[in-house]
N, C-alpha and C. Protein backbone atom coordinates (compact mmCIF):
# COMPACT_ATOMS: atom_id res chain seq x y z
N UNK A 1 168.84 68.35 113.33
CA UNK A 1 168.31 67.60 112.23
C UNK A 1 168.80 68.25 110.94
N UNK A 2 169.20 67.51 110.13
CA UNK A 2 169.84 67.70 108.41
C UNK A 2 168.86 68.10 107.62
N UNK A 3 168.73 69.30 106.85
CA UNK A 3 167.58 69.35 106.08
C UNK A 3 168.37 68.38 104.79
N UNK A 4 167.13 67.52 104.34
CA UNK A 4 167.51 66.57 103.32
C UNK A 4 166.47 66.86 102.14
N UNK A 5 167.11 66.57 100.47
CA UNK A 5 166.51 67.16 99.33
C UNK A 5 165.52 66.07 98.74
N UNK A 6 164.44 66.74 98.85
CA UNK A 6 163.17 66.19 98.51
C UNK A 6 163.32 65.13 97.41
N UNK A 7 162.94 63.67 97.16
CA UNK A 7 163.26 63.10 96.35
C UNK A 7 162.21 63.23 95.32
N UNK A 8 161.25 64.01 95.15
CA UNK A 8 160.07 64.29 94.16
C UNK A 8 160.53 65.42 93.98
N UNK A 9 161.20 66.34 94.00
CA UNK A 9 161.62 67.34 93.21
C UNK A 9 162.05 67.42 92.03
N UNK A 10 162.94 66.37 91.86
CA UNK A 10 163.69 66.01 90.39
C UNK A 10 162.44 65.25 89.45
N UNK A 11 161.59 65.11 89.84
CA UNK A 11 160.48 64.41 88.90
C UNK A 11 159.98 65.38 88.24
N UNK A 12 159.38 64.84 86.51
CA UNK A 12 158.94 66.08 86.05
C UNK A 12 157.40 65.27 85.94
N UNK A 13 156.46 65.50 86.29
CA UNK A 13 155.30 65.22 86.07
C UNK A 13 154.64 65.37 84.88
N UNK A 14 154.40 64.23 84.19
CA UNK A 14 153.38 64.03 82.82
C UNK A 14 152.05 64.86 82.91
N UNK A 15 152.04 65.62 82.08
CA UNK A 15 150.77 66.68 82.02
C UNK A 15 149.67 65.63 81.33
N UNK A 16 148.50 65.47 81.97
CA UNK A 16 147.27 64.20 81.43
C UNK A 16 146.99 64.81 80.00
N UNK A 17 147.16 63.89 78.95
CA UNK A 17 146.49 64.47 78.19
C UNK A 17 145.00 64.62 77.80
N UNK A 18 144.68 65.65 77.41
CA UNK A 18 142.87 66.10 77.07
C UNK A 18 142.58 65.28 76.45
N UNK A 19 141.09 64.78 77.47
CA UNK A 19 140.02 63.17 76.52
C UNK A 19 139.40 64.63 75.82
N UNK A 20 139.38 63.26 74.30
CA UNK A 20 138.71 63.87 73.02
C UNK A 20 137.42 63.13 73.54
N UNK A 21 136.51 64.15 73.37
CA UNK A 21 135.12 63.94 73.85
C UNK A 21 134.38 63.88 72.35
N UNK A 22 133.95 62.92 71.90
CA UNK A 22 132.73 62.92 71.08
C UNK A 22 131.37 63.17 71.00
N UNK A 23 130.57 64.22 70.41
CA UNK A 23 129.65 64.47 70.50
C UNK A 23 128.77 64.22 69.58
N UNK A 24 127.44 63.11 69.97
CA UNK A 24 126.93 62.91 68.94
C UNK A 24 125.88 63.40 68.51
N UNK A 25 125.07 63.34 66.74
CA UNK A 25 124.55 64.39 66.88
C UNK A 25 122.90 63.33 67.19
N UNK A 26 121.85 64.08 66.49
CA UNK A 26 120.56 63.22 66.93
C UNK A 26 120.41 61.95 66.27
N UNK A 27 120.99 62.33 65.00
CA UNK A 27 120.63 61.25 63.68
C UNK A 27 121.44 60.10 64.26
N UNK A 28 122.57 60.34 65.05
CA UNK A 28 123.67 59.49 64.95
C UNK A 28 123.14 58.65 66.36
N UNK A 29 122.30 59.35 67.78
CA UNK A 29 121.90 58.90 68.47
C UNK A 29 121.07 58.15 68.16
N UNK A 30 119.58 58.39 67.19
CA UNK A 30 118.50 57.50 66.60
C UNK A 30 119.19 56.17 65.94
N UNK A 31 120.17 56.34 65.32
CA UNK A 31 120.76 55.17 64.96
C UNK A 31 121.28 54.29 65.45
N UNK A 32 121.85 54.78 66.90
CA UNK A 32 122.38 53.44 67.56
C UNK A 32 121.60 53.22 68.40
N UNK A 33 120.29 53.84 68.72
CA UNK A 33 119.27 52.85 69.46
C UNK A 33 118.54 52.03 68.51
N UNK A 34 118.33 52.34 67.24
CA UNK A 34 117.56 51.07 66.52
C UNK A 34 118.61 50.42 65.97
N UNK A 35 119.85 50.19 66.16
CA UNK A 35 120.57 49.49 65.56
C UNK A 35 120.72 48.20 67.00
N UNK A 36 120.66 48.95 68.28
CA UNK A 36 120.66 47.94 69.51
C UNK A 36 119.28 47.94 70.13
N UNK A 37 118.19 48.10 69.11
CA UNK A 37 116.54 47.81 69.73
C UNK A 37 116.17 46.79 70.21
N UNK A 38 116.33 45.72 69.49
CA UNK A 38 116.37 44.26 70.09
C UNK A 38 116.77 43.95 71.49
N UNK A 39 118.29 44.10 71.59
CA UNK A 39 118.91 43.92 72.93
C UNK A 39 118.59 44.72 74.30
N UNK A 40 118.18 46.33 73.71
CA UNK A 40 117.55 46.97 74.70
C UNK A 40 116.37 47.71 74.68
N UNK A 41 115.05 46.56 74.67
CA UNK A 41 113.77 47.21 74.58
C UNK A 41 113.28 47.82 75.83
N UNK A 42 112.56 48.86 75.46
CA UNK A 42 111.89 50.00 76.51
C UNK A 42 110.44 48.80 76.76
N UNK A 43 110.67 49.11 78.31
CA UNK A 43 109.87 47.96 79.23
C UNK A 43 108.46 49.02 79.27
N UNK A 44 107.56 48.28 79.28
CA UNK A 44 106.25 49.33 79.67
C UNK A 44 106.08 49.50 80.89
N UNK A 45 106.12 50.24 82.02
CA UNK A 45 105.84 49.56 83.09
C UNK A 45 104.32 49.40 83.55
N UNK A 46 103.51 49.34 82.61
CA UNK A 46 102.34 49.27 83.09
C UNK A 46 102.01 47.70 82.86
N UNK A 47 102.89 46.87 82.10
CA UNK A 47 103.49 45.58 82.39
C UNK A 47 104.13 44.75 83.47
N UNK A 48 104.48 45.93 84.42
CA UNK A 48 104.94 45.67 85.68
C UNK A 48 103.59 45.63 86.41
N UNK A 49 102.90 46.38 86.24
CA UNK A 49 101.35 46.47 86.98
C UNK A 49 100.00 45.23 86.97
N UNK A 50 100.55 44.70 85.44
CA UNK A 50 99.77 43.73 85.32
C UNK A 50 100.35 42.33 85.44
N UNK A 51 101.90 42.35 85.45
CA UNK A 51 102.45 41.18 86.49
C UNK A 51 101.79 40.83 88.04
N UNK A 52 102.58 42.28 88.68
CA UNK A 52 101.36 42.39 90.28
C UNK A 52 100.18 41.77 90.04
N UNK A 53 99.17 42.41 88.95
CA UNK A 53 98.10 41.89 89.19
C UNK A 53 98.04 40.43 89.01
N UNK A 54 98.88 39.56 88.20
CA UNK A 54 98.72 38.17 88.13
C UNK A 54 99.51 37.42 89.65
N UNK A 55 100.26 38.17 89.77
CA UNK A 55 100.65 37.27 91.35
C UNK A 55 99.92 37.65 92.33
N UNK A 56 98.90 38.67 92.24
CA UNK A 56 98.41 38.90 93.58
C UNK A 56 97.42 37.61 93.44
N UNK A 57 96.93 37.54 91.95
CA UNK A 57 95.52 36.57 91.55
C UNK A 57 96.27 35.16 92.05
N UNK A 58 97.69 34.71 91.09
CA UNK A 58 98.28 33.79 91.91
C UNK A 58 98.01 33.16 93.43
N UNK A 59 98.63 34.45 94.41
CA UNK A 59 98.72 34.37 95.53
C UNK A 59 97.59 34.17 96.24
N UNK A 60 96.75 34.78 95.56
CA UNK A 60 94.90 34.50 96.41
C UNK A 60 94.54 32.73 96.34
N UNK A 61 95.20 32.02 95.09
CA UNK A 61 94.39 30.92 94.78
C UNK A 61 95.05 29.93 95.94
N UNK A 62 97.01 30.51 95.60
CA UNK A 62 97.41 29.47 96.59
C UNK A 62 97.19 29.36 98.46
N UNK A 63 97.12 30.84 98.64
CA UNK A 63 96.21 31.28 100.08
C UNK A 63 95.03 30.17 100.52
N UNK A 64 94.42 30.26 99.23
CA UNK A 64 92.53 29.73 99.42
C UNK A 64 92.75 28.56 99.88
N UNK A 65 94.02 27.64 99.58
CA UNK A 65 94.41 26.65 100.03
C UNK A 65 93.69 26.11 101.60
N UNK A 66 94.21 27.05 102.06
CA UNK A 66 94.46 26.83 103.50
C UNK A 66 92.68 27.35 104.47
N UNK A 67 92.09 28.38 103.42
CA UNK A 67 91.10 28.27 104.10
C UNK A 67 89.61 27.63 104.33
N UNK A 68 88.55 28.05 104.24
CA UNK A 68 87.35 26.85 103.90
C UNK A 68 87.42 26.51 102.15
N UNK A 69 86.69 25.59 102.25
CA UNK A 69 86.30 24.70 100.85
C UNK A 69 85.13 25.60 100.45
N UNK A 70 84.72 26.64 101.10
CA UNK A 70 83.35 27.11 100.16
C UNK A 70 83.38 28.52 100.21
N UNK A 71 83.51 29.49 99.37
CA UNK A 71 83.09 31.16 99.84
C UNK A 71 84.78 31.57 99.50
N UNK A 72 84.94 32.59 99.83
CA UNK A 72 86.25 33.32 99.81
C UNK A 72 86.46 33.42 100.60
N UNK A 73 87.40 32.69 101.62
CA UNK A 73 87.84 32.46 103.38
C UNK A 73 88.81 33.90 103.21
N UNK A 74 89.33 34.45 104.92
CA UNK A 74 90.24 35.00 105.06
C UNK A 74 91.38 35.07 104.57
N UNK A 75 92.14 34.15 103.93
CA UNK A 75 93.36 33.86 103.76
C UNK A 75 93.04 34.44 102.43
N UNK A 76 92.29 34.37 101.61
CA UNK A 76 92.35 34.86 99.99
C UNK A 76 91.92 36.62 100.35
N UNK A 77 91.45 36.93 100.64
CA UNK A 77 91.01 38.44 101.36
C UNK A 77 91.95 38.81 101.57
N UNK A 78 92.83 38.28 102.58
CA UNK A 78 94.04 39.18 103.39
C UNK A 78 94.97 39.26 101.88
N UNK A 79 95.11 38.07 101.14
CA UNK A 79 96.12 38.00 99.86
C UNK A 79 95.25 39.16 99.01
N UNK A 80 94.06 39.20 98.88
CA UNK A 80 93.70 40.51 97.87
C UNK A 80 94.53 41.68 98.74
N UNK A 81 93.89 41.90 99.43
CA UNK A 81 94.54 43.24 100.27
C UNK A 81 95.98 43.24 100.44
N UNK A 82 96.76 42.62 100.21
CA UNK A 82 98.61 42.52 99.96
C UNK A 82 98.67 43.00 98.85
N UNK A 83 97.66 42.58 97.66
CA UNK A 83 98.17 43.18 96.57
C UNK A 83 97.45 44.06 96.17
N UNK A 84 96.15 44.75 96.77
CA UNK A 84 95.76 45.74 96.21
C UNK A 84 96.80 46.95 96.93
N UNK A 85 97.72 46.80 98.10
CA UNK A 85 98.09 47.91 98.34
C UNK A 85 99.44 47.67 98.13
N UNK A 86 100.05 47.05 97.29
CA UNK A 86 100.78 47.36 96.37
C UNK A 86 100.43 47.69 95.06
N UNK A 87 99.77 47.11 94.39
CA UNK A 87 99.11 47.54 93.20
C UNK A 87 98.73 49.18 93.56
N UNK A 88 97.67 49.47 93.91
CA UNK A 88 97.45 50.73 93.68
C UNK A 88 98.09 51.92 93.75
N UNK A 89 98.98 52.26 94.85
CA UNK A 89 99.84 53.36 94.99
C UNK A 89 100.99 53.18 93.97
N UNK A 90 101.10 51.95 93.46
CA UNK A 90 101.94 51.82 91.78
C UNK A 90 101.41 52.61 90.62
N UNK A 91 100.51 52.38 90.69
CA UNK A 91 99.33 52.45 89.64
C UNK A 91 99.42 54.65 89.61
N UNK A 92 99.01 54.72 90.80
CA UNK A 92 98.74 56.21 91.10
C UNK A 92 100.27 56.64 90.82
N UNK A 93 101.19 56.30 90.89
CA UNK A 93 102.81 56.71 91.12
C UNK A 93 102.91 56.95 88.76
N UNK A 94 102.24 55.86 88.71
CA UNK A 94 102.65 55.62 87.18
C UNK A 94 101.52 56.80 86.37
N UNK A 95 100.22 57.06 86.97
CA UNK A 95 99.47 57.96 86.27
C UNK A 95 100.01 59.35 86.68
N UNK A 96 100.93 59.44 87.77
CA UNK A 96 101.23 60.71 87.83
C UNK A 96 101.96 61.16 86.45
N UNK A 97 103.18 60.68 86.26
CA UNK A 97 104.70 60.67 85.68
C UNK A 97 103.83 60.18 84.25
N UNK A 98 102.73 59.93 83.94
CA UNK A 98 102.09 60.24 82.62
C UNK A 98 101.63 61.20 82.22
N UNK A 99 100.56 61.60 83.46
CA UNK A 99 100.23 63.37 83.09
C UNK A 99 101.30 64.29 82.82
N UNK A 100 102.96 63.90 83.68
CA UNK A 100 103.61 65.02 83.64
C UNK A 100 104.55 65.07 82.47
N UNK A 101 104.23 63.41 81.81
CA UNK A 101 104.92 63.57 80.03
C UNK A 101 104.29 63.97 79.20
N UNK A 102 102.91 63.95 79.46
CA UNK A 102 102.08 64.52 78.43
C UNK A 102 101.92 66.20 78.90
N UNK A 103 102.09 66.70 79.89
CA UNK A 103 102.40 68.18 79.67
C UNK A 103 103.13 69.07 78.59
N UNK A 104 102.83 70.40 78.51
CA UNK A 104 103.22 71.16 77.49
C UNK A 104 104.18 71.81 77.76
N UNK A 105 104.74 71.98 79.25
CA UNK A 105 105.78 72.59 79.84
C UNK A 105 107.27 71.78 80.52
N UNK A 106 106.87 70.63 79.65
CA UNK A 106 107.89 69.40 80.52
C UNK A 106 109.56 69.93 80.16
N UNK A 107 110.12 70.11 81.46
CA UNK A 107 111.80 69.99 81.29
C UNK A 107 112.39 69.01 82.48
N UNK A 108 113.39 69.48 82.22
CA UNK A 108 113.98 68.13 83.49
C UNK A 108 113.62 68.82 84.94
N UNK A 109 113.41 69.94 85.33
CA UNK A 109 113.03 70.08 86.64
C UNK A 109 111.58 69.62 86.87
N UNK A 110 110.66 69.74 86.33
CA UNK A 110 109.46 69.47 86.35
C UNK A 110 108.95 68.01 86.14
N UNK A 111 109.71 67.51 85.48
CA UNK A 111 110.26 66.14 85.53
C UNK A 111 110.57 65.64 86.81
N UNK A 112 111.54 66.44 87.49
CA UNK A 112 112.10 65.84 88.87
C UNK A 112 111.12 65.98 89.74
N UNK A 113 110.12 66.71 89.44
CA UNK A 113 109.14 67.32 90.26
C UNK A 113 108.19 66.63 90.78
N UNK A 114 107.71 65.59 89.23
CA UNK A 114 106.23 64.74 89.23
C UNK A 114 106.71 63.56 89.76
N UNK A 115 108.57 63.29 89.40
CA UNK A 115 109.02 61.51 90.02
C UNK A 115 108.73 61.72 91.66
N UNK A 116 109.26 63.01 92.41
CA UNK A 116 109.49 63.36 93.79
C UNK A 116 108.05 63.05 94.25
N UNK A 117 106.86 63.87 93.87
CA UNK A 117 105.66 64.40 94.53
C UNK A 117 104.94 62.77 94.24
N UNK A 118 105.02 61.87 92.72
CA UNK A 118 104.49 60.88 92.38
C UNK A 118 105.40 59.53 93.60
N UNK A 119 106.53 60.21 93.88
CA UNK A 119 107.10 58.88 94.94
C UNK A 119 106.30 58.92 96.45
N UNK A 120 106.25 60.67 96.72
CA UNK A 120 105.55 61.09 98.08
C UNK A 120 104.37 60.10 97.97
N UNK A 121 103.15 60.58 96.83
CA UNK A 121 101.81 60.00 96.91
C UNK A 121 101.73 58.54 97.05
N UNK A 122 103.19 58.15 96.53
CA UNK A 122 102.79 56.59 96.49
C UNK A 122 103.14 55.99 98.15
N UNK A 123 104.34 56.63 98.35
CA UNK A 123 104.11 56.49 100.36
C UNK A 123 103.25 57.03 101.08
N UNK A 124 102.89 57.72 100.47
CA UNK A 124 101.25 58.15 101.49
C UNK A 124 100.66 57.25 101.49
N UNK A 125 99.96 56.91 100.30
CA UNK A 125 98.87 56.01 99.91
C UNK A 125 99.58 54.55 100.41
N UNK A 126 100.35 54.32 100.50
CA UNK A 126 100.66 52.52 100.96
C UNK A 126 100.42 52.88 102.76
N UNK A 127 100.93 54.03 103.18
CA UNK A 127 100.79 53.92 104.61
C UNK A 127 99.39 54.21 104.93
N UNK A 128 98.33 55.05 104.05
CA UNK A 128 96.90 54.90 104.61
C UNK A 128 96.56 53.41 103.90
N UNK A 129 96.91 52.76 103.30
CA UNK A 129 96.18 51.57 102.98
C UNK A 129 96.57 50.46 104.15
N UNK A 130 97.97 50.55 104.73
CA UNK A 130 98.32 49.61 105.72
C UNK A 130 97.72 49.79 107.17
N UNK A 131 97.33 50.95 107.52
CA UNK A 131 96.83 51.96 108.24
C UNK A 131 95.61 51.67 108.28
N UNK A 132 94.83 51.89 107.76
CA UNK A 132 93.26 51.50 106.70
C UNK A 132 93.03 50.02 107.69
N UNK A 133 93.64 49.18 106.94
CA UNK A 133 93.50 47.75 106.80
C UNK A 133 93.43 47.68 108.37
N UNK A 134 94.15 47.78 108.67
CA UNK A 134 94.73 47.14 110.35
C UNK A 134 93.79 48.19 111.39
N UNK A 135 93.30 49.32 110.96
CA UNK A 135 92.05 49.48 112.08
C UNK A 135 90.56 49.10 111.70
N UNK A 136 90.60 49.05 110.32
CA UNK A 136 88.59 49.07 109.49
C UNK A 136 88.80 47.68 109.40
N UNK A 137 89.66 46.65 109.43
CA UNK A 137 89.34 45.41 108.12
C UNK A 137 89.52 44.84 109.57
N UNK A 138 88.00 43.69 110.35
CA UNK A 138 88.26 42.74 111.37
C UNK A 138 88.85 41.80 110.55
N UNK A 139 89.61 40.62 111.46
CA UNK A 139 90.03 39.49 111.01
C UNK A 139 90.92 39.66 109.58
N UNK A 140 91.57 40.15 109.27
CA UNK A 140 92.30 40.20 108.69
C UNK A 140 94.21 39.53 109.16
N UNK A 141 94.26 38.51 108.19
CA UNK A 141 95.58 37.81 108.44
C UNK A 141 97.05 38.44 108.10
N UNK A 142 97.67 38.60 108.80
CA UNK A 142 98.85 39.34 108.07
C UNK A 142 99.74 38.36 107.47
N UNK A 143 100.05 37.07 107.62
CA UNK A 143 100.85 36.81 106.39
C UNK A 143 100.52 36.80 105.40
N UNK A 144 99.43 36.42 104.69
CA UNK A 144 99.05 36.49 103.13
C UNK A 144 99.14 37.52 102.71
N UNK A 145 98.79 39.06 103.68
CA UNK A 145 98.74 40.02 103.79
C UNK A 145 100.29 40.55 102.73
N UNK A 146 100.75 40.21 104.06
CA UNK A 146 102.36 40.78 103.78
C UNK A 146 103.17 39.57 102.66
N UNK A 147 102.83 38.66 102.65
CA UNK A 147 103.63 37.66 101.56
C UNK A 147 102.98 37.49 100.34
N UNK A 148 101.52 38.34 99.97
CA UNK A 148 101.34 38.52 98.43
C UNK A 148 101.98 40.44 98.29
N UNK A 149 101.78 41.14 99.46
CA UNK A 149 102.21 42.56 99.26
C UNK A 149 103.73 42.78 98.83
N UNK A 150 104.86 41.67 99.08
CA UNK A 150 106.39 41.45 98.99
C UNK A 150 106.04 40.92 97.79
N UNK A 151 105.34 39.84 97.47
CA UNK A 151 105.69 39.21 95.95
C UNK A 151 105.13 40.04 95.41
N UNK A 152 104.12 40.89 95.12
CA UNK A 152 103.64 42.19 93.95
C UNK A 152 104.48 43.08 94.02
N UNK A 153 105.51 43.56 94.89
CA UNK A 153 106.31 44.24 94.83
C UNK A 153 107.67 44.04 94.19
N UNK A 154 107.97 42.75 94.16
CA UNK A 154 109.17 42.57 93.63
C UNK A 154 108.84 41.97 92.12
N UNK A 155 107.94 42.04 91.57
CA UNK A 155 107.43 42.51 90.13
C UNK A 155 108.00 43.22 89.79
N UNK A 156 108.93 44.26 90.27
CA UNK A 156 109.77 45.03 89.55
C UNK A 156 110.93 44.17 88.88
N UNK A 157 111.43 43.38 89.94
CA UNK A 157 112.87 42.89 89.41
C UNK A 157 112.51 41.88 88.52
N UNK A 158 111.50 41.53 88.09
CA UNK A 158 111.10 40.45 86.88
C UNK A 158 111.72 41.13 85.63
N UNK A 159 110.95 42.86 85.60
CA UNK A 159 111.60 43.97 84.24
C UNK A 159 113.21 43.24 83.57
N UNK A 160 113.68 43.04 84.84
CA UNK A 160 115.22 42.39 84.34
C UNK A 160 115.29 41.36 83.97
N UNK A 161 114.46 40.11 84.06
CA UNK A 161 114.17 39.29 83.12
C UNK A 161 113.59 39.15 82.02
N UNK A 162 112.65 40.04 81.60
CA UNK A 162 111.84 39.85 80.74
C UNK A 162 112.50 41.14 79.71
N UNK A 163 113.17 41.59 79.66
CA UNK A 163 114.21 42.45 79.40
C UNK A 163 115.14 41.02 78.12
C-alpha cells in the first residue's frame, strides 16, 4: 500500500473569532423590562389557583348533570374531590416557594432547595389524597374524579394564554 498525502494538510484553518459579549448593567436591565412590560407580564400564579378553582366549580355543575335532581349526587362529589386534589398540593407547592422568597438567607441554592422539597410535598400530598380517596371515600366515581383532576391541572397551560 502507497502512503498517500493527506488532503487536509494544505488547509489553513480560520481561527473563530472571539464573540464580543455584552454586559449589561442593572439600570440598563430595569429598562428593557419596562420598556417590554406590556408584552411580557409576570403571571401571578396564584391566578393559576383560582382558575383550578373555577373549573373544578365548572366541572361540579356540569357533573351534577348526570346525577339526582335534588342534594349533591356523587358525580358533583367525585368532581369536588378531582379538584380539591389538584388544587391543594398546588396551593401547598406555591406557599412553600413564598416562605422561601420571603427569607433572609435566599440564594440560588436555597432557592433550588424550596422548588425540589416544595415539588416532593406536592407529590406526596397528591398521592395521599388519591390514596385517601380510594380507601376512606365509599362510592366515589372515578371519572369526574379524574376528568375535573386533568382539567384543574392543565390550568397551567391557560398562563400561556392569558399571557
Amino acid at each position: 500500500m502507497i502512503p498517500q498525502k493527506n488532503h487536509f494538510s494544505d488547509i489553513e484553518w480560520d481561527e473563530p473569532e472571539e464573540e464580543v459579549i455584552r454586559v449589561y448593567s442593572k439600570e440598563e436591565i430595569v429598562a428593557l423590562q419596562q420598556s417590554n412590560a406590556t408584552k411580557y407580564r409576570a403571571l401571578s400564579p396564584w391566578k393559576i389557583i383560582l382558575a383550578q378553582v373555577l373549573i373544578t366549580a365548572i366541572s361540579m355543575v356540569v357533573w351534577s348533570i348526570f346525577g339526582e335532581l335534588v342534594g349533591v349526587s356523587h358525580y358533583t362529589q367525585s368532581a369536588f374531590l378531582g379538584g380539591l386534589i389538584s388544587v391543594l398540593p398546588t396551593t401547598l407547592f406555591l406557599t412553600r416557594l413564598e416562605l422561601a422568597k420571603k427569607s433572609q438567607r435566599l440564594n440560588p441554592g436555597r432557592f433550588l432547595v424550596a422548588l425540589v422539597s416544595g415539588e416532593f410535598i406536592k407529590i406526596a400530598v397528591t398521592l395521599m389524597l388519591f390514596i385517601g380517596v380510594a380507601y376512606y371515600i365509599p362510592g366515589v366515581l372515578w371519572p369526574p374524579l379524574l376528568v375535573t383532576y386533568l382539567l384543574a391541572l392543565k390550568c397551567v397551560w391557560l398562563a400561556w394564554i392569558w399571557r
